[in-house]
C-alpha atoms as a PDB file:
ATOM      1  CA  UNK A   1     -26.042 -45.901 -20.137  1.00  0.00           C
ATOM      2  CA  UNK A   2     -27.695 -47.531 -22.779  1.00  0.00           C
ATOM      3  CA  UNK A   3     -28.174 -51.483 -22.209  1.00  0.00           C
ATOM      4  CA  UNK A   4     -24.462 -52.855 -23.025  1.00  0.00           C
ATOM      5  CA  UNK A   5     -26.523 -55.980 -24.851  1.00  0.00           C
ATOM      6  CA  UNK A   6     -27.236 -53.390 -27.468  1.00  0.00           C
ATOM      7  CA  UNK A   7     -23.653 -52.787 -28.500  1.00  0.00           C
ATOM      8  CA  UNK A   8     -23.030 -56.601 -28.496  1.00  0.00           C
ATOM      9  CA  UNK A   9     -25.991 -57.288 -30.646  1.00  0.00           C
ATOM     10  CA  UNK A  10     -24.804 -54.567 -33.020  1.00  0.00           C
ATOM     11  CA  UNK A  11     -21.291 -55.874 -33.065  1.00  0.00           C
ATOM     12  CA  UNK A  12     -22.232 -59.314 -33.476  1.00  0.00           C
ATOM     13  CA  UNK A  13     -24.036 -58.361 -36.371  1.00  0.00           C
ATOM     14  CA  UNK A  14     -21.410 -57.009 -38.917  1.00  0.00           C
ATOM     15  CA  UNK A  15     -18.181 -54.984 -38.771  1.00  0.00           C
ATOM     16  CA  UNK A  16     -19.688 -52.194 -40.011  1.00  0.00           C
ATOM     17  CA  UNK A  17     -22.521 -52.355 -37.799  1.00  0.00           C
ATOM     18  CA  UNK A  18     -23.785 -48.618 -38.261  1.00  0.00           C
ATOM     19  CA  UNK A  19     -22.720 -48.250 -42.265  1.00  0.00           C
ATOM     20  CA  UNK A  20     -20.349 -45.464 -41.409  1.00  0.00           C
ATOM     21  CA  UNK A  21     -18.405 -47.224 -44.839  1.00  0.00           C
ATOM     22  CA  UNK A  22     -21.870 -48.215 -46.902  1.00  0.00           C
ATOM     23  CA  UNK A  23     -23.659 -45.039 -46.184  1.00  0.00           C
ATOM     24  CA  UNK A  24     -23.814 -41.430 -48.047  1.00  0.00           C
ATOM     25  CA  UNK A  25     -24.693 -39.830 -45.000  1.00  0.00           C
ATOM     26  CA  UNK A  26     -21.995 -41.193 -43.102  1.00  0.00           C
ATOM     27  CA  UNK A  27     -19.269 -40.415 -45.843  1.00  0.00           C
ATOM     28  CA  UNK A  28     -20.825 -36.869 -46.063  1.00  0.00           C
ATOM     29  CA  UNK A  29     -21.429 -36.370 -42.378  1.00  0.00           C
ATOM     30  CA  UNK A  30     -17.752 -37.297 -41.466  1.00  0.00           C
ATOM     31  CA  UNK A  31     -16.164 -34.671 -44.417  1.00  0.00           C
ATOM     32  CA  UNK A  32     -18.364 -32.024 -43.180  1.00  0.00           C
ATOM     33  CA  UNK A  33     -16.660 -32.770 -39.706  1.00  0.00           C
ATOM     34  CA  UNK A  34     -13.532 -32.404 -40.503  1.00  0.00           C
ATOM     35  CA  UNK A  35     -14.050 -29.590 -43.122  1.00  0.00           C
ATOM     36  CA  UNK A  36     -15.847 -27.628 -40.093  1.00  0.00           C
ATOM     37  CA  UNK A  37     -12.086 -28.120 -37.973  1.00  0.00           C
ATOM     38  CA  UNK A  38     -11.161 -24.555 -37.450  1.00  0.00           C
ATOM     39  CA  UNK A  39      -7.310 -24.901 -37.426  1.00  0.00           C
ATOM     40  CA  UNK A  40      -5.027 -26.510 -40.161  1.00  0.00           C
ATOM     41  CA  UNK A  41      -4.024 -28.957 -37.515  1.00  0.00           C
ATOM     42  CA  UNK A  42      -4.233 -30.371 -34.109  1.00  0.00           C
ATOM     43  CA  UNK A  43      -1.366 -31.831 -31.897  1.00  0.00           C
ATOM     44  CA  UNK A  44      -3.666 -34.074 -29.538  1.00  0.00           C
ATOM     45  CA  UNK A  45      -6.939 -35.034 -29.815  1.00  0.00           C
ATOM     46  CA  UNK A  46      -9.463 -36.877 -27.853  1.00  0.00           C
ATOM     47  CA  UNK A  47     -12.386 -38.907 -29.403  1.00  0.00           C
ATOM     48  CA  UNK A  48     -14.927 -39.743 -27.576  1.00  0.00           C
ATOM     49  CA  UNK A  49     -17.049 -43.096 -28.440  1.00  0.00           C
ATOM     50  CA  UNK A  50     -14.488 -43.985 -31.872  1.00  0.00           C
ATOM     51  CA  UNK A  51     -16.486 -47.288 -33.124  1.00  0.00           C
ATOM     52  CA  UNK A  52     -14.789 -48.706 -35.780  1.00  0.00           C
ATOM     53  CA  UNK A  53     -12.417 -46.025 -36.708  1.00  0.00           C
ATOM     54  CA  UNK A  54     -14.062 -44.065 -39.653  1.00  0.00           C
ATOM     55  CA  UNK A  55     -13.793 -40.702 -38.672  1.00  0.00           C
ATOM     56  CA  UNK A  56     -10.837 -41.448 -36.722  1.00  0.00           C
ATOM     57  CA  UNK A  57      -9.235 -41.976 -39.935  1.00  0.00           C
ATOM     58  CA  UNK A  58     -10.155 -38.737 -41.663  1.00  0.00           C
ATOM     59  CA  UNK A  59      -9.492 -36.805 -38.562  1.00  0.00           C
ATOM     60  CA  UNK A  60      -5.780 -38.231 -38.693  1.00  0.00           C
ATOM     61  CA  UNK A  61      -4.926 -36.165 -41.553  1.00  0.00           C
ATOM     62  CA  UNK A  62      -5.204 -32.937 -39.167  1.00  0.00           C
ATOM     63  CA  UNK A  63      -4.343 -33.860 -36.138  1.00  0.00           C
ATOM     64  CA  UNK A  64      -0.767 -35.327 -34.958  1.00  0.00           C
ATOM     65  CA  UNK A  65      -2.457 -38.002 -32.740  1.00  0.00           C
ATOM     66  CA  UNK A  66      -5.425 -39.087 -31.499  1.00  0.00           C
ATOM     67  CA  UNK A  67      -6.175 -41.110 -28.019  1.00  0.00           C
ATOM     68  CA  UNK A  68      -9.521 -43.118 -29.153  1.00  0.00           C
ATOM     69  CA  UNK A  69     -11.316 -44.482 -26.603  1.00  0.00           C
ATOM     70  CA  UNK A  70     -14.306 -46.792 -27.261  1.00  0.00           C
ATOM     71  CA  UNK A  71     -16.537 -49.379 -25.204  1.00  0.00           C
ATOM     72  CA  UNK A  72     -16.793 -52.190 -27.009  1.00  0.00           C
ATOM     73  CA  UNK A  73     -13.589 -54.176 -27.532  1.00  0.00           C
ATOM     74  CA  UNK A  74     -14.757 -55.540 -31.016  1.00  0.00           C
ATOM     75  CA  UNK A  75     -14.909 -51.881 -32.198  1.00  0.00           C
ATOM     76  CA  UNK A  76     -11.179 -51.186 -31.299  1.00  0.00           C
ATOM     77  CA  UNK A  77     -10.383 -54.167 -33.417  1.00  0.00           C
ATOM     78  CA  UNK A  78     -11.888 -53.175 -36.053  1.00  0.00           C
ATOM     79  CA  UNK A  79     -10.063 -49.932 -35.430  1.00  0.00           C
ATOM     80  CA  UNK A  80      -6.861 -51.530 -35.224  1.00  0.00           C
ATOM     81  CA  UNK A  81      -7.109 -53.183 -38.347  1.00  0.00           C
ATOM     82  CA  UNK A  82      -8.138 -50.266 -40.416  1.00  0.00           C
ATOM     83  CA  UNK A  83      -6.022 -47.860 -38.731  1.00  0.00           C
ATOM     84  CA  UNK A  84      -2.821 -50.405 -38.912  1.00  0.00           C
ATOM     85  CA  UNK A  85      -0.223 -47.715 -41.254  1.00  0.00           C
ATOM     86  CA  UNK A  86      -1.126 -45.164 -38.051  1.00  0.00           C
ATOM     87  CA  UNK A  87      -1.120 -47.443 -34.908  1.00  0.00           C
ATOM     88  CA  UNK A  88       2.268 -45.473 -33.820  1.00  0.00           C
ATOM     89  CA  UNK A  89      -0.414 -42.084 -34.008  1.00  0.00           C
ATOM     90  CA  UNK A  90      -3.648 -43.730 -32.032  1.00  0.00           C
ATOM     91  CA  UNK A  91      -3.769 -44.867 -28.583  1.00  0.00           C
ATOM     92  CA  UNK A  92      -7.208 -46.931 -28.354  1.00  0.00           C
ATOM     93  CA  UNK A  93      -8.499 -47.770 -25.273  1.00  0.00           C
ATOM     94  CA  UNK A  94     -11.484 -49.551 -24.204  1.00  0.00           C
ATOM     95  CA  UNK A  95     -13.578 -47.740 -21.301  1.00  0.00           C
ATOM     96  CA  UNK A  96     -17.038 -46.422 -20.529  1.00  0.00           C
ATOM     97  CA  UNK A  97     -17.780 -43.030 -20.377  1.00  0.00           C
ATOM     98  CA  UNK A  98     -19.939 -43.522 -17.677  1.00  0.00           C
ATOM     99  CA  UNK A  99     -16.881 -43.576 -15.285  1.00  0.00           C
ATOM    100  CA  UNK A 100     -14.112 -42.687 -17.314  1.00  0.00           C
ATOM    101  CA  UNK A 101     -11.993 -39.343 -16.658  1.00  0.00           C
ATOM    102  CA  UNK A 102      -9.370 -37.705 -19.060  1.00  0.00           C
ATOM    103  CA  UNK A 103      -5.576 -38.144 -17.574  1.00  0.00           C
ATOM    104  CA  UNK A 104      -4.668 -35.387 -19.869  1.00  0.00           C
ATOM    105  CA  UNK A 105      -5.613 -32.688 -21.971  1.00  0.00           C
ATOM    106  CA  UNK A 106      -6.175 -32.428 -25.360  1.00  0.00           C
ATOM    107  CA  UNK A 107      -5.945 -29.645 -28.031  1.00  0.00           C
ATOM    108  CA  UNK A 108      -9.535 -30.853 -29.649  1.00  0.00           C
ATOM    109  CA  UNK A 109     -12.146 -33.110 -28.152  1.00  0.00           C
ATOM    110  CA  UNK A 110     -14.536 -34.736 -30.427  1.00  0.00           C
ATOM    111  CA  UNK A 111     -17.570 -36.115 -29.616  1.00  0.00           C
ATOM    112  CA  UNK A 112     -19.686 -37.298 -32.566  1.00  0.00           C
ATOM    113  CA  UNK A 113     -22.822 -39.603 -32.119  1.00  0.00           C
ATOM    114  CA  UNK A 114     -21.782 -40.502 -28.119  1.00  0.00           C
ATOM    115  CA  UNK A 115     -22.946 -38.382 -25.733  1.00  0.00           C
ATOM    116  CA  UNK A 116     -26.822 -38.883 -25.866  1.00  0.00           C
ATOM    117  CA  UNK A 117     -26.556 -43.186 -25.041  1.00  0.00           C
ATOM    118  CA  UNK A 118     -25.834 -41.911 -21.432  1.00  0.00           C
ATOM    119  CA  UNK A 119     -27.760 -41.185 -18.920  1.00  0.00           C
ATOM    120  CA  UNK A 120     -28.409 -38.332 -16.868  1.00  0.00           C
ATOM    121  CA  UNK A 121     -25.665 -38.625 -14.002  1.00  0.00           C
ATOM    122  CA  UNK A 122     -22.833 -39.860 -16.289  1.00  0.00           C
ATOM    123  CA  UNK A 123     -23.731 -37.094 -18.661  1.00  0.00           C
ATOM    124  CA  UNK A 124     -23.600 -34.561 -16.145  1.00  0.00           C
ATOM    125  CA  UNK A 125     -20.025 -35.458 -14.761  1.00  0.00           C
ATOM    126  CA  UNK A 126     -18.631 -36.422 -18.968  1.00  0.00           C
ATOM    127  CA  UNK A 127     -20.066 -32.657 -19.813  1.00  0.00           C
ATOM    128  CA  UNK A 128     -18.174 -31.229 -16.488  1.00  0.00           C
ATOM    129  CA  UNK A 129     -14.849 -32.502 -17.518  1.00  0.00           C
ATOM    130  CA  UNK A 130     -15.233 -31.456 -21.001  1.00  0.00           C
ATOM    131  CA  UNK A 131     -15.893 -28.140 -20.016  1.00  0.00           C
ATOM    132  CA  UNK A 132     -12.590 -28.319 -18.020  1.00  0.00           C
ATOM    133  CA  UNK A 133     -11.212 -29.285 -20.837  1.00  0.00           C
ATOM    134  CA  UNK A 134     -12.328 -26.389 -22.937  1.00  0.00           C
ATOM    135  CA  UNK A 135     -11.374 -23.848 -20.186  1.00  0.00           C
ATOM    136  CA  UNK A 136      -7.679 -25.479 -20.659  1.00  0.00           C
ATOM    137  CA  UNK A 137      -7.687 -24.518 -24.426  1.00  0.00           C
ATOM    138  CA  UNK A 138      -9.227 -27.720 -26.228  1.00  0.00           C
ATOM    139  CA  UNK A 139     -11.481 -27.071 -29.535  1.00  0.00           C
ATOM    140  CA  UNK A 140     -14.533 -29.458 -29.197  1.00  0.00           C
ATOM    141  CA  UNK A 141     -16.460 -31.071 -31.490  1.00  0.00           C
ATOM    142  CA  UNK A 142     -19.933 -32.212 -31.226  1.00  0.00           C
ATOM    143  CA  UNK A 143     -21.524 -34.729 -33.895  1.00  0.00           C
ATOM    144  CA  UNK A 144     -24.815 -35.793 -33.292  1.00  0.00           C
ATOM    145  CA  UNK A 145     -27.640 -37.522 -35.625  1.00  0.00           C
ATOM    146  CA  UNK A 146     -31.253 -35.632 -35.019  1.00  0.00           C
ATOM    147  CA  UNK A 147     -33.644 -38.278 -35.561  1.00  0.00           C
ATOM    148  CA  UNK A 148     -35.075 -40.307 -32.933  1.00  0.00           C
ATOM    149  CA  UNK A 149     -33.744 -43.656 -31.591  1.00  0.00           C
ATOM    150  CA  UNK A 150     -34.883 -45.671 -29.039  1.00  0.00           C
ATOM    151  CA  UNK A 151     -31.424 -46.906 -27.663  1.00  0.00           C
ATOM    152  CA  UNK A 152     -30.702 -43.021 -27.373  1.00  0.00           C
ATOM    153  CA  UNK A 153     -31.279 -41.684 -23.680  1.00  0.00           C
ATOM    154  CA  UNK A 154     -31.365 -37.814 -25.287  1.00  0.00           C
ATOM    155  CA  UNK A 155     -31.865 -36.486 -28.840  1.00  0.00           C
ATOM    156  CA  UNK A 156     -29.075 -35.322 -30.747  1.00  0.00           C
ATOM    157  CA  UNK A 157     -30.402 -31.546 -29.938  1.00  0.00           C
ATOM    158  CA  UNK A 158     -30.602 -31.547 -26.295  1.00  0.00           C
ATOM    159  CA  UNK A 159     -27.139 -32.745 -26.407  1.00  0.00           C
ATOM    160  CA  UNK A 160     -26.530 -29.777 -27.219  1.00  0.00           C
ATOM    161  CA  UNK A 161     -28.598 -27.227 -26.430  1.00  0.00           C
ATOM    162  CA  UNK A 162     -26.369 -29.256 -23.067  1.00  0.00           C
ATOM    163  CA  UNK A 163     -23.294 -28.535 -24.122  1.00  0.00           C
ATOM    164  CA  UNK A 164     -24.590 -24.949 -24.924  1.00  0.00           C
ATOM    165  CA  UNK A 165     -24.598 -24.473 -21.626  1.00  0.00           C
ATOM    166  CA  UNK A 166     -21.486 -25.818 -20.362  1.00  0.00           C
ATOM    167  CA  UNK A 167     -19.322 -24.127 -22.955  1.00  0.00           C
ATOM    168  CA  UNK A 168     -18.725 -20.654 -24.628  1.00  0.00           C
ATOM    169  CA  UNK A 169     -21.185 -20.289 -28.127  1.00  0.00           C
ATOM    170  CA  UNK A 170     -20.626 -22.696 -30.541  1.00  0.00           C
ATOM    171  CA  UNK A 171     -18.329 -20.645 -33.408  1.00  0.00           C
ATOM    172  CA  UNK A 172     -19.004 -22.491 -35.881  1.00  0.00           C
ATOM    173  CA  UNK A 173     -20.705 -25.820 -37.557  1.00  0.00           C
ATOM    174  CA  UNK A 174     -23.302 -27.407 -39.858  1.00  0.00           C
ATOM    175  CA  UNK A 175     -27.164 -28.426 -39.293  1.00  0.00           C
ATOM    176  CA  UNK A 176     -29.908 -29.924 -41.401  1.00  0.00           C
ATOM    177  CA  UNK A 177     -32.617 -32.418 -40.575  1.00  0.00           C
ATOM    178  CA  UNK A 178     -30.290 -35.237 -40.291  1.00  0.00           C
ATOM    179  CA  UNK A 179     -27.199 -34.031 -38.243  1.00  0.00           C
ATOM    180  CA  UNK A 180     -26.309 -30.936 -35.741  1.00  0.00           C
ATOM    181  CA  UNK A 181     -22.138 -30.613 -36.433  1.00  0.00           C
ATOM    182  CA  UNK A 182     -21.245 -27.481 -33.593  1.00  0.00           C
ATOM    183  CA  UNK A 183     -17.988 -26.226 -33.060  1.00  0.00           C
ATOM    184  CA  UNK A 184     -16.952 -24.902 -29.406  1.00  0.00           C
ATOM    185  CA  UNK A 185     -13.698 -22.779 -29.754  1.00  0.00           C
ATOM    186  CA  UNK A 186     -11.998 -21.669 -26.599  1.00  0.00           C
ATOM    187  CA  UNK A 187     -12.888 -18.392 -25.551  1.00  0.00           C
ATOM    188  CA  UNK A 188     -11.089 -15.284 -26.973  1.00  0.00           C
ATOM    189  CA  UNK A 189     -10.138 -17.399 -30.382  1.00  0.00           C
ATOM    190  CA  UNK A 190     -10.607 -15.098 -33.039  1.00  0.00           C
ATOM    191  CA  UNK A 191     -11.692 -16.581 -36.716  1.00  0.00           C
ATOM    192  CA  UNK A 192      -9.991 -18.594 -39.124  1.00  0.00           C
ATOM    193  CA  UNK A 193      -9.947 -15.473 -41.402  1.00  0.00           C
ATOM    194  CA  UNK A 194      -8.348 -13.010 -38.653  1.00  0.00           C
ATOM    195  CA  UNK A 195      -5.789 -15.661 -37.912  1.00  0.00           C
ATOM    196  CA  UNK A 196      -4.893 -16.091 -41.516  1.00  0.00           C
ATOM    197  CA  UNK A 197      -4.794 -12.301 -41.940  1.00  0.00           C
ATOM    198  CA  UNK A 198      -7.607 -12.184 -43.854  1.00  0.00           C
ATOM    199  CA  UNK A 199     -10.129 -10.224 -41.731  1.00  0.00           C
ATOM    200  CA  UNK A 200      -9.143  -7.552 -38.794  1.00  0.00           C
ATOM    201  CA  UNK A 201      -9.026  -8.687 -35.414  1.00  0.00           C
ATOM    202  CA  UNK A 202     -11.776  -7.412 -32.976  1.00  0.00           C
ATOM    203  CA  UNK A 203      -8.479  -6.289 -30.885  1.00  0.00           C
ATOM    204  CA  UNK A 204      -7.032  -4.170 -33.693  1.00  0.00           C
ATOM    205  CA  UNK A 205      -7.968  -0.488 -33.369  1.00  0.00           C
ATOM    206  CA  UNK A 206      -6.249   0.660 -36.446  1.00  0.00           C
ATOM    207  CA  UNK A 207      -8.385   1.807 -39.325  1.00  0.00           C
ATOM    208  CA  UNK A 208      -9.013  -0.594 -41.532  1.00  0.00           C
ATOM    209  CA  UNK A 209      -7.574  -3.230 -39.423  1.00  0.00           C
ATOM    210  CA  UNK A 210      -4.182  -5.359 -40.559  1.00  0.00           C
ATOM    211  CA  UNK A 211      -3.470  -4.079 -43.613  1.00  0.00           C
ATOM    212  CA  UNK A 212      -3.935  -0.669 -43.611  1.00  0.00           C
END
């Protein structure tokens, strides 16, 4: 795991210690995220490394709740705060990923700018559980910045050409120079278009497919 001291230094420093409110990319980076959600709307959700409670926020407005868990207390109160008209919606919970396993499962996991500050053991065994996860039905999402950073333990893509492996083909996302935004659906899931009628199911034999 990156060196805790590194999280306190940040923390200490503002409460916006990574500009997820100042910056452009942030703003635009957390929109795509939830624009990229392949379902109108979640029951449960899991996120994975929540900060301050930016894209917790956004994600609210699609999913029903949302169990946050962070590692640095002064990030949950941050959270708190900004998250106050929802607190009956978001369980927070401080942990470390290192050694913390899922009680429950979730209908989406997300897992935006996290995974790579751990190292190579704790990844392994976060990465198995997510997978079990994803075999129980869960959407995940995976969020990661592609530039390098000397607190990170991995870059952004060998997170996940990682999670490449673990899971079925991403079926969906967003990448530029900046940010890799992947989509894991469960396998079997057919499109947003086939499940909004749109576009004929690979199942359907008919000609033409639905509407014909």
């Amino acid at each position: 795991m990156t060196d805790p001291a590194y999280f306190e230094r940040m923390y200490a420093r503002s409460d916006d210690p990574w500009g997820f409110d100042d910056h452009f990319y942030e703003r635009r980076k957390r929109e795509l995220t939830v624009a990229a959600l392949p379902r109108a709307r979640f029951g449960s959700a899991l996120e994975l490394g929540s900060s301050t409670g930016a894209l917790t926020e956004q994600l609210l407005a699609r999913v029903d709740r949302i169990h946050c868990v962070e590692l640095h207390p002064r990030g949950v109160e941050i959270a708190r705060r900004r998250l106050v008209a929802d607190s009956e919606r978001v369980r927070f919970e401080v942990a470390d990923l290192s050694t913390w396993t899922p009680a429950e499962t979730y209908d989406l996991v997300v897992a935006s700018e996290v995974l790579y500050y751990l190292d190579a053991e704790p990844l392994a065994r976060v990465l198995g559980w997510i997978r079990d996860q994803h075999a129980s039905g869960a959407t995940v999402v995976a969020v990661d910045w592609r530039h390098p950073v000397a607190e990170h333990r991995w870059s952004g893509d060998e997170i996940h050409r990682r999670l490449t492996e673990v899971l079925s083909a991403a079926s969906g996302g967003y990448r530029d120079t900046d940010v890799t935004i992947e989509i894991f659906e469960p396998a079997g899931v057919e499109s947003v278009a086939v499940r909004d009628g749109l576009a004929p199911s690979a199942h359907d034999t008919r000609p033409g497919g639905p509407e014909s």
